[in-house]
N, C-alpha and C. Protein backbone atom coordinates (compact mmCIF):
# COMPACT_ATOMS: atom_id res chain seq x y z
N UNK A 1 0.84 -1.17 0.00
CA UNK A 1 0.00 0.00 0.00
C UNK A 1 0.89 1.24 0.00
N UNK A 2 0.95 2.21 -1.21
CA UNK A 2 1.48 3.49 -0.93
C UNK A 2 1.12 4.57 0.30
N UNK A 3 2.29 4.71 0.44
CA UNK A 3 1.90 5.85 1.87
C UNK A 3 2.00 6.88 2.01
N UNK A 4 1.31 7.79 2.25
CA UNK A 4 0.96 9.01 1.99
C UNK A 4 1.97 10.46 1.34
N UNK A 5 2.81 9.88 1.70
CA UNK A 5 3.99 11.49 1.39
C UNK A 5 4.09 10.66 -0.70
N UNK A 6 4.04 9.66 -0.57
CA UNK A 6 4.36 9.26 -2.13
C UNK A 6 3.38 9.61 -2.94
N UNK A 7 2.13 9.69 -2.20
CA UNK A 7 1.07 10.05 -3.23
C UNK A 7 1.14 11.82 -3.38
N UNK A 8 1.73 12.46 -2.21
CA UNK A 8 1.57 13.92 -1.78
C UNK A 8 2.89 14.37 -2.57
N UNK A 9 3.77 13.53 -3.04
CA UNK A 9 5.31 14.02 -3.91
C UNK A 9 6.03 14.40 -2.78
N UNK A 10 5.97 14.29 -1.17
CA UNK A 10 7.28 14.54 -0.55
C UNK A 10 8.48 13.41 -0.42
N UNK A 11 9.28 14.20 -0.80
CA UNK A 11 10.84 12.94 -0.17
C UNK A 11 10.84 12.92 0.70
N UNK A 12 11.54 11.90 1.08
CA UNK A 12 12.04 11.32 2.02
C UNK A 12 13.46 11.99 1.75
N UNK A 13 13.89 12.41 2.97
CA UNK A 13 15.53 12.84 2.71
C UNK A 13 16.38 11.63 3.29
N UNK A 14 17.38 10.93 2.35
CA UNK A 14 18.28 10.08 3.09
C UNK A 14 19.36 10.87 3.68
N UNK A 15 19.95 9.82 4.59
CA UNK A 15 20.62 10.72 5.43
C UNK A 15 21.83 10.26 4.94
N UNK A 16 22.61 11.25 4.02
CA UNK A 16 24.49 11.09 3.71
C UNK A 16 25.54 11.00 4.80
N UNK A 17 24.93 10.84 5.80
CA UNK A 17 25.92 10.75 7.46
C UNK A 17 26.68 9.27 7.50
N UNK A 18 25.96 8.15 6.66
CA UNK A 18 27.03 7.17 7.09
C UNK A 18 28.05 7.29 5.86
N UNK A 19 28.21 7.55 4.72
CA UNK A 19 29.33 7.57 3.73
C UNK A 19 30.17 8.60 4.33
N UNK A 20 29.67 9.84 5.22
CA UNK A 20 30.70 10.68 5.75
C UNK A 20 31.44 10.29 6.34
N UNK A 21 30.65 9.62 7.65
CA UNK A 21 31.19 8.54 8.57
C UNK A 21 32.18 7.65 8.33
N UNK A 22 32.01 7.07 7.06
CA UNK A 22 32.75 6.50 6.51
C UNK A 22 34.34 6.89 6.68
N UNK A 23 33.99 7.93 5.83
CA UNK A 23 35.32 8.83 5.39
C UNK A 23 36.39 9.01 6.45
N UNK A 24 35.88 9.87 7.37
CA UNK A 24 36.07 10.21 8.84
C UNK A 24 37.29 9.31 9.04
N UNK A 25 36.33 8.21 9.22
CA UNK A 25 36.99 6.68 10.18
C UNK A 25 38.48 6.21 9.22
N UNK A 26 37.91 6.40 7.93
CA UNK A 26 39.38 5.94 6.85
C UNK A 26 40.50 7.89 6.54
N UNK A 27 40.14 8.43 6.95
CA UNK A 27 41.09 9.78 7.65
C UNK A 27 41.75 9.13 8.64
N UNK A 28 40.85 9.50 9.50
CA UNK A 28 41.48 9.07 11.00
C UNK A 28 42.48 7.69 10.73
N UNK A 29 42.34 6.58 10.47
CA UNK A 29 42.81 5.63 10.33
C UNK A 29 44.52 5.67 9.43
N UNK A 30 44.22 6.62 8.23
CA UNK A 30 45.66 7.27 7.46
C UNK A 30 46.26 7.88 8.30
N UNK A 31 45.86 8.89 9.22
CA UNK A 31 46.57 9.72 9.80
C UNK A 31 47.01 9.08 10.72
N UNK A 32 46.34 7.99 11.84
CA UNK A 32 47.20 6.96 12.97
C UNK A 32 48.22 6.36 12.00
N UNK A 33 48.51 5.57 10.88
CA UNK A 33 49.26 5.05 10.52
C UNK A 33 50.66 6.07 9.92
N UNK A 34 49.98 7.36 9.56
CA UNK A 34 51.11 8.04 9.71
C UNK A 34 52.16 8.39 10.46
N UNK A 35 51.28 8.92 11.71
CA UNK A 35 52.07 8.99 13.04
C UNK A 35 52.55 8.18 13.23
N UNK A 36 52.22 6.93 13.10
CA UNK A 36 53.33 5.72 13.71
C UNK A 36 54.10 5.51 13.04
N UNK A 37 54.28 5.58 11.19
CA UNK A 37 54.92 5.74 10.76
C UNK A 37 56.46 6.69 10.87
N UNK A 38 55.81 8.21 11.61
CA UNK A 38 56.84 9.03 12.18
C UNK A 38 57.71 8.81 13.45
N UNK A 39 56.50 8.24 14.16
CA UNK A 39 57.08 7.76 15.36
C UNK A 39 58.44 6.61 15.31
N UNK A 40 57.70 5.85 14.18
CA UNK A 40 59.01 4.70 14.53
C UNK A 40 60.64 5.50 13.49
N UNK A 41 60.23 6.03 12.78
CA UNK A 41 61.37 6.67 12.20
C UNK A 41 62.33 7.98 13.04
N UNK A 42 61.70 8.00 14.24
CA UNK A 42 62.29 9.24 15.17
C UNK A 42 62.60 8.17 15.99
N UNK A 43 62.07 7.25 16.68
CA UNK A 43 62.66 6.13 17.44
C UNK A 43 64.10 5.43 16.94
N UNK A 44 64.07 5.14 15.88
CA UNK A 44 65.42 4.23 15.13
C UNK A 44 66.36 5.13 14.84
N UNK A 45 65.98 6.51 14.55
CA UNK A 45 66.94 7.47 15.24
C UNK A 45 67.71 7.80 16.26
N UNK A 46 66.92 7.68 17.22
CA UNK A 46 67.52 8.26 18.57
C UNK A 46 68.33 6.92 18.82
N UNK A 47 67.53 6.05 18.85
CA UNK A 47 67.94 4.61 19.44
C UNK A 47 68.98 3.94 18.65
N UNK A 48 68.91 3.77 17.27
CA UNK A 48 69.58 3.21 16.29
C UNK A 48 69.57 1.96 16.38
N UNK A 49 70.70 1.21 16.59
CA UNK A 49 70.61 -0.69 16.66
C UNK A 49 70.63 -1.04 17.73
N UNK A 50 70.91 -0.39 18.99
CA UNK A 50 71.37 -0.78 19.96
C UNK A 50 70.09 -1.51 20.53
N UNK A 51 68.66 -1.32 19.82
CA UNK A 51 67.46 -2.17 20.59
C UNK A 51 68.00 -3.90 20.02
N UNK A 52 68.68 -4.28 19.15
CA UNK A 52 69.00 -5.55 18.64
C UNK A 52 69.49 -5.96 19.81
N UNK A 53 70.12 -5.92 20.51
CA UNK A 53 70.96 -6.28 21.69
C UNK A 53 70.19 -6.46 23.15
N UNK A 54 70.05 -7.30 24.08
CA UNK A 54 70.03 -7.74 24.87
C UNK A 54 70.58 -7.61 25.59
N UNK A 55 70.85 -6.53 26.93
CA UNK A 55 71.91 -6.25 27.73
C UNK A 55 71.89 -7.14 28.92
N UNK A 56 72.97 -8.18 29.46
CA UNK A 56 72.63 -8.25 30.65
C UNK A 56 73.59 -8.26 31.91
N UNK A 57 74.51 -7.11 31.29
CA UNK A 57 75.60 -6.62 32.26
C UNK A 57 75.05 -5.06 32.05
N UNK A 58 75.34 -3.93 33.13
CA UNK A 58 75.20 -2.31 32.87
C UNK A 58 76.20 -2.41 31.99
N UNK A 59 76.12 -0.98 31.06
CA UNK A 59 77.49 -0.96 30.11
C UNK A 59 78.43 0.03 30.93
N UNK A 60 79.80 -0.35 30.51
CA UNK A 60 80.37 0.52 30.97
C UNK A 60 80.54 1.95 30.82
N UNK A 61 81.29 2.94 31.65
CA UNK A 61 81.73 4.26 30.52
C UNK A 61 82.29 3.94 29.34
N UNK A 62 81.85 5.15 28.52
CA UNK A 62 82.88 5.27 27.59
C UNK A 62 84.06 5.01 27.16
N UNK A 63 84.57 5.35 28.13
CA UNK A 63 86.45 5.59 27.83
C UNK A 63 86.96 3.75 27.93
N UNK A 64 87.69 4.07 27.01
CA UNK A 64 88.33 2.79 26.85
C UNK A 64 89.85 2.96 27.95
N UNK A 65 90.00 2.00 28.03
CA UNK A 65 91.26 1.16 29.20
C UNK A 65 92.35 1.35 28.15
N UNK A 66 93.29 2.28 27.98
CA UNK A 66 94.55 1.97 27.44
C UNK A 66 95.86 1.39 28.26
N UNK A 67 95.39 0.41 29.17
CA UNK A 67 96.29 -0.30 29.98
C UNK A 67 96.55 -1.97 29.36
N UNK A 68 97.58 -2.37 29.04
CA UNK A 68 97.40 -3.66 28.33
C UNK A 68 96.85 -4.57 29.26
N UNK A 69 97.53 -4.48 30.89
CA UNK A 69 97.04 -5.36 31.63
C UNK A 69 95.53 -5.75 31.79
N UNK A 70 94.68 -5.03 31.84
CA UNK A 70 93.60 -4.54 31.91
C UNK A 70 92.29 -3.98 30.98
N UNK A 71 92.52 -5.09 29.94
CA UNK A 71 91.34 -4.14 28.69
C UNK A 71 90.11 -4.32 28.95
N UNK A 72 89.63 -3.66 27.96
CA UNK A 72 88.10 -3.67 28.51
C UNK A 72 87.72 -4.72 27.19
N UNK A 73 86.33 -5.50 27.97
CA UNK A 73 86.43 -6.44 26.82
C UNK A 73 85.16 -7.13 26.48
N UNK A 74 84.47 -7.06 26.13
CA UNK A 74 82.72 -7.19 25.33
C UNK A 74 82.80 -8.59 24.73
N UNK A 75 81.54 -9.19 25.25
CA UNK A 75 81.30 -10.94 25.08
C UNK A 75 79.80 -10.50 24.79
N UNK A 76 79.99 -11.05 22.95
CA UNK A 76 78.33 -10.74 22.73
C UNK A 76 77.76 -12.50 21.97
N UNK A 77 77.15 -13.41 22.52
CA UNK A 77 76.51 -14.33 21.82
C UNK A 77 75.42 -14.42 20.52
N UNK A 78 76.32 -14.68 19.82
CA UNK A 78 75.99 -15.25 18.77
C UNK A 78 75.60 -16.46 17.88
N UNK A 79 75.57 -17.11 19.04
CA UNK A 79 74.93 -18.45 18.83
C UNK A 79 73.71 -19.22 18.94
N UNK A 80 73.37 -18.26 19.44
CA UNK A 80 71.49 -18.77 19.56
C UNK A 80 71.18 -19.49 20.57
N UNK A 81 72.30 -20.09 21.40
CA UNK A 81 71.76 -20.81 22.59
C UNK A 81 72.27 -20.33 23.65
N UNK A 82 71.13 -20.64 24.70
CA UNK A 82 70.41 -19.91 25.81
C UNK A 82 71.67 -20.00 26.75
N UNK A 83 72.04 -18.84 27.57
CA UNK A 83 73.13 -18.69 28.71
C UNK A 83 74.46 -19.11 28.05
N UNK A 84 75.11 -19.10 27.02
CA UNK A 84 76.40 -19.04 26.42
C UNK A 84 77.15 -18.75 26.85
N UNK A 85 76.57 -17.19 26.84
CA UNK A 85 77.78 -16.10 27.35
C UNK A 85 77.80 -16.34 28.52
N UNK A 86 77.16 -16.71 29.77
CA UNK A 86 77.76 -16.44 30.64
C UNK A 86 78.69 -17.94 30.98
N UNK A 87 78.32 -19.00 30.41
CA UNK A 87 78.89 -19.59 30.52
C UNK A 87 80.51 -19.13 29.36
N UNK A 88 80.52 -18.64 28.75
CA UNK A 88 82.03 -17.96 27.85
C UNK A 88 82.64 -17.43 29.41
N UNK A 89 81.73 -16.59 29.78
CA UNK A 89 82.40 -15.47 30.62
C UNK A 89 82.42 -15.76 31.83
N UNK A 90 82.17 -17.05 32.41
CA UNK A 90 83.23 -17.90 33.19
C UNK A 90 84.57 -18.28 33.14
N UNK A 91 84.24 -18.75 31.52
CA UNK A 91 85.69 -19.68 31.16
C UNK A 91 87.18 -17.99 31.06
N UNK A 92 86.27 -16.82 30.60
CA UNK A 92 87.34 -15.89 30.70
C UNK A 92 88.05 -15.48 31.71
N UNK A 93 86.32 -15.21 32.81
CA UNK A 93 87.00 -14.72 33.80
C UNK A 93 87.80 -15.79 34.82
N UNK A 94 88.08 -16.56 35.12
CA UNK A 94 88.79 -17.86 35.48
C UNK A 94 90.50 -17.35 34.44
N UNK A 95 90.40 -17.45 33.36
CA UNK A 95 91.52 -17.09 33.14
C UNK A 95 92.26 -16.24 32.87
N UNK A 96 91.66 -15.25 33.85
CA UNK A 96 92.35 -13.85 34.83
C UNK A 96 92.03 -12.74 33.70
N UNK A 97 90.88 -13.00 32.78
CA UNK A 97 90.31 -11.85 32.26
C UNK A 97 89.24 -10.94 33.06
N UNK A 98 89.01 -9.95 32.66
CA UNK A 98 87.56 -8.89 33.71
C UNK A 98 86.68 -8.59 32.17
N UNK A 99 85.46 -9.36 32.55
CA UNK A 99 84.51 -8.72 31.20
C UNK A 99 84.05 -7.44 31.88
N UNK A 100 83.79 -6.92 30.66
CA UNK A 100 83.02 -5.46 31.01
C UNK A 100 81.50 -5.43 30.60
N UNK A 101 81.35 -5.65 29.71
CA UNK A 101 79.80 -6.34 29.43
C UNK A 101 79.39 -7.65 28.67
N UNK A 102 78.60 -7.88 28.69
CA UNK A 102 77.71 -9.34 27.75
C UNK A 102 76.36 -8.58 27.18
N UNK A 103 76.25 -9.24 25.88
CA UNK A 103 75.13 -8.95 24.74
C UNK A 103 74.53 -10.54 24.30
N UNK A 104 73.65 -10.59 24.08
CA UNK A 104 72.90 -11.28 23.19
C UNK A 104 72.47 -10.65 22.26
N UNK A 105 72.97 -11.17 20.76
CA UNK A 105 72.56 -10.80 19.49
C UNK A 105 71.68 -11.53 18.71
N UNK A 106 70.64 -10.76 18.19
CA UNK A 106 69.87 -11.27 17.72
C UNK A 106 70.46 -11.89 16.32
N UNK A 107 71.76 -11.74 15.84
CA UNK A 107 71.98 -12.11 14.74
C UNK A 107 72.87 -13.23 15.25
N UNK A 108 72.51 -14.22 14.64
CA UNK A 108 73.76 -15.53 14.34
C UNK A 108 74.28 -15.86 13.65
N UNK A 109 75.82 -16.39 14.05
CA UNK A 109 76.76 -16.72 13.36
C UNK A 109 77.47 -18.18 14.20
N UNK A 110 78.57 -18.49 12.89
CA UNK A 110 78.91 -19.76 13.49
C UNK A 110 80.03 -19.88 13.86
N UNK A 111 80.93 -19.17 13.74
CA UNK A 111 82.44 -18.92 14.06
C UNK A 111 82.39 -17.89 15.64
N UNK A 112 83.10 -18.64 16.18
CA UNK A 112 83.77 -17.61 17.22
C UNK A 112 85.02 -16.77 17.06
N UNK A 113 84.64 -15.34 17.25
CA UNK A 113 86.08 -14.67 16.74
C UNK A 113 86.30 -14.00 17.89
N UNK A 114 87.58 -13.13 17.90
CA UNK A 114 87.97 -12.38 18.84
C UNK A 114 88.65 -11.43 18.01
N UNK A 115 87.44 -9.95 18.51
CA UNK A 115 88.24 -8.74 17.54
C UNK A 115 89.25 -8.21 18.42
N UNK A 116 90.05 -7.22 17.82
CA UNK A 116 90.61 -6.86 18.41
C UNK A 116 91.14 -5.38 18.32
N UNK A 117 91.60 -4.20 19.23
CA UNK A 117 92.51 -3.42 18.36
C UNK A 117 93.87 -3.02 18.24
N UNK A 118 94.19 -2.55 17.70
CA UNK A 118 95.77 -3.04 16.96
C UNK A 118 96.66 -3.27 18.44
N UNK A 119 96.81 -2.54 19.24
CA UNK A 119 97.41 -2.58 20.39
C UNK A 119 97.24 -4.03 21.13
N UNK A 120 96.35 -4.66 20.68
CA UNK A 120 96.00 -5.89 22.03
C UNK A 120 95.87 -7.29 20.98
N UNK A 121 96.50 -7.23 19.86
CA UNK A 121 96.97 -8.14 19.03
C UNK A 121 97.41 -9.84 19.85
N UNK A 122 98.40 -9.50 20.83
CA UNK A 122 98.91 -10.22 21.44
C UNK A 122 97.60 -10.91 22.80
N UNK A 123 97.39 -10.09 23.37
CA UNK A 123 95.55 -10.17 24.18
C UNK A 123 94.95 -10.91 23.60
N UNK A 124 94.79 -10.59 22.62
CA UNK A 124 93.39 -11.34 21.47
C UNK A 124 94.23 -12.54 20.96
N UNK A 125 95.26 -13.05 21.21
CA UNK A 125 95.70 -14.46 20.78
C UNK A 125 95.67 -15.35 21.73
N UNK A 126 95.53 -14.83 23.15
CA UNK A 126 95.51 -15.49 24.86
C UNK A 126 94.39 -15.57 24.83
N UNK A 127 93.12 -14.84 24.31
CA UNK A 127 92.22 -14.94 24.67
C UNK A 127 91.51 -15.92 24.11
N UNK A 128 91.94 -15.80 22.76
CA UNK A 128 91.84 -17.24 21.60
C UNK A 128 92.11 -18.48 22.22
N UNK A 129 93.44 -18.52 22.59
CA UNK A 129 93.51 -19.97 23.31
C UNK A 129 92.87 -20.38 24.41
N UNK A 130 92.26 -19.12 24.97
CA UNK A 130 91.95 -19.82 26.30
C UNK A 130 90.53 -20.20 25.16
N UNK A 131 89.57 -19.74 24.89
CA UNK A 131 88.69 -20.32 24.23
C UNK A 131 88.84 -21.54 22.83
N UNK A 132 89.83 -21.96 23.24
CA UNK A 132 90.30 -23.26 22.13
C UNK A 132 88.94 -24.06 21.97
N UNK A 133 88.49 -24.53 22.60
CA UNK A 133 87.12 -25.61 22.40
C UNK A 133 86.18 -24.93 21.69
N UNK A 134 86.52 -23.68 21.64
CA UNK A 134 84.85 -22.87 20.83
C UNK A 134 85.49 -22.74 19.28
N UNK A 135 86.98 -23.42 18.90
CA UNK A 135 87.64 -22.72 17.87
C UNK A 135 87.88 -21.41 17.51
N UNK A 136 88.28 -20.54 18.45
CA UNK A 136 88.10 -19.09 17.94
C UNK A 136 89.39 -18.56 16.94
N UNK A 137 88.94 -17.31 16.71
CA UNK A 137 90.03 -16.85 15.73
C UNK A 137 90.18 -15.46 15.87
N UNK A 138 91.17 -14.97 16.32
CA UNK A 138 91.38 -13.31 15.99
C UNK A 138 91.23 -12.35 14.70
N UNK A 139 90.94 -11.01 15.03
CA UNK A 139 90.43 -10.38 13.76
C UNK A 139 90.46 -8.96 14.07
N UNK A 140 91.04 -8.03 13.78
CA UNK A 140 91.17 -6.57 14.22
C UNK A 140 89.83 -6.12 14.01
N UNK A 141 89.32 -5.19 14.66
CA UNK A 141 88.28 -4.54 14.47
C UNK A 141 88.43 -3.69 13.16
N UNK A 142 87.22 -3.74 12.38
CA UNK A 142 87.12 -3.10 11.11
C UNK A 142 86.50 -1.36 11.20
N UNK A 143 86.36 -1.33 12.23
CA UNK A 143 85.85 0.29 12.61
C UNK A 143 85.90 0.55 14.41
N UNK A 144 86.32 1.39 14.55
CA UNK A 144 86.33 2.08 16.10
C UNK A 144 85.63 1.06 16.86
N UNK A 145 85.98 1.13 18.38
CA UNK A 145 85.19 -0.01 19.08
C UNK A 145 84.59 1.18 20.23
N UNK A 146 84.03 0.75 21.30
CA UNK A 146 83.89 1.34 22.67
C UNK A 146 85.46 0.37 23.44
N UNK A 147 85.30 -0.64 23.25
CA UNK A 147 86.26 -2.32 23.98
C UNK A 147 87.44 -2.02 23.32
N UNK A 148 88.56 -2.53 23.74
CA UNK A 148 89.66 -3.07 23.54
C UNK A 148 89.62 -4.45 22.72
N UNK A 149 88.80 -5.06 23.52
CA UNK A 149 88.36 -6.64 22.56
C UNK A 149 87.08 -6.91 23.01
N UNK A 150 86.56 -7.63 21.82
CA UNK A 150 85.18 -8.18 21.81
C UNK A 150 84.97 -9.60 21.13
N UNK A 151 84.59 -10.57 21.91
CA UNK A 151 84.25 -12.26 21.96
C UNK A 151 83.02 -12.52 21.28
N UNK A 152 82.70 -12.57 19.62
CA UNK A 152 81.28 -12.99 19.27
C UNK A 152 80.86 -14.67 19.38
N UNK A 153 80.51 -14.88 19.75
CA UNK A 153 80.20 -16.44 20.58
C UNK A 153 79.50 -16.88 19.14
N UNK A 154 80.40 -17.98 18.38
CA UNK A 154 79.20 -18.82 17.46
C UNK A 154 78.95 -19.61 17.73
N UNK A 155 78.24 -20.86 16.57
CA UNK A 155 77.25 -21.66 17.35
C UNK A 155 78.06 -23.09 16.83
N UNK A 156 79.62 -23.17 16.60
CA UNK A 156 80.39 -24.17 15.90
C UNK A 156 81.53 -23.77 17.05
């Protein structure tokens, strides 16, 4: 049965509020993904790589140890299995080394090396042997360190 405004010619006005609505919600939605977009690009800034890492020693200062007796010396695992390092950094400190920190890296590798810099050449070959069972191998550092030497723990 027709009802009365159809026979009288009035419209009905639809209401364009939900396609607005629409809109709104897919704005809003570009613009959150923007911001986070900004956000994480001001984060990886400030922060850089250092979130890859797993700290579970404080780090030390800055300043490096130019004492041979005494270097400063960074044990970061690279092997993927669980408590490594501290088991490494037993076997060091036992043989009258002092770690200064331990890392877990999210990246793995299979070689154990021992970097080094040019000064502690001789360091980084003691330190090699004492880690004989892990096969390690010395290797100068390829760019500036914070450490004197640094132990990447592989998984061979």
């Amino acid at each position: 049965m027709p009802k009365a405004w159809d026979i009288i010619g009035i419209k009905k006005k639809s209401t364009p509020s939900a396609p607005k609505k629409k809109k709104k919600q897919n704005c809003l939605f570009l613009l959150l993904i923007i911001l986070a977009f900004l956000a994480s690009v001001i984060f990886f800034d400030k922060v850089g790589a250092n979130f890859l890492f797993e700290s579970s020693t404080p780090a030390p200062s800055p300043s490096k140890n130019t004492s041979q007796n005494n270097p400063t010396l960074e044990i970061i695992n690279g092997s993927g299995r669980f408590e490594e390092t501290d088991k490494v950094s037993q076997i060091i400190t036992s043989a009258g080394f002092q770690v200064s920190k331990t890392e877990t890296s999210v990246n793995l590798t299979d070689k154990t090396i021992v970097y080094y810099e040019s000064d502690y050449q001789n360091t980084a070959s003691r330190l090699a042997a004492v880690l004989s069972s892990y096969h390690a191998t010395i290797q100068a550092f390829s760019s500036p360190s914070s450490y004197n030497l640094a132990v990447i723990i592989g998984s061979q």
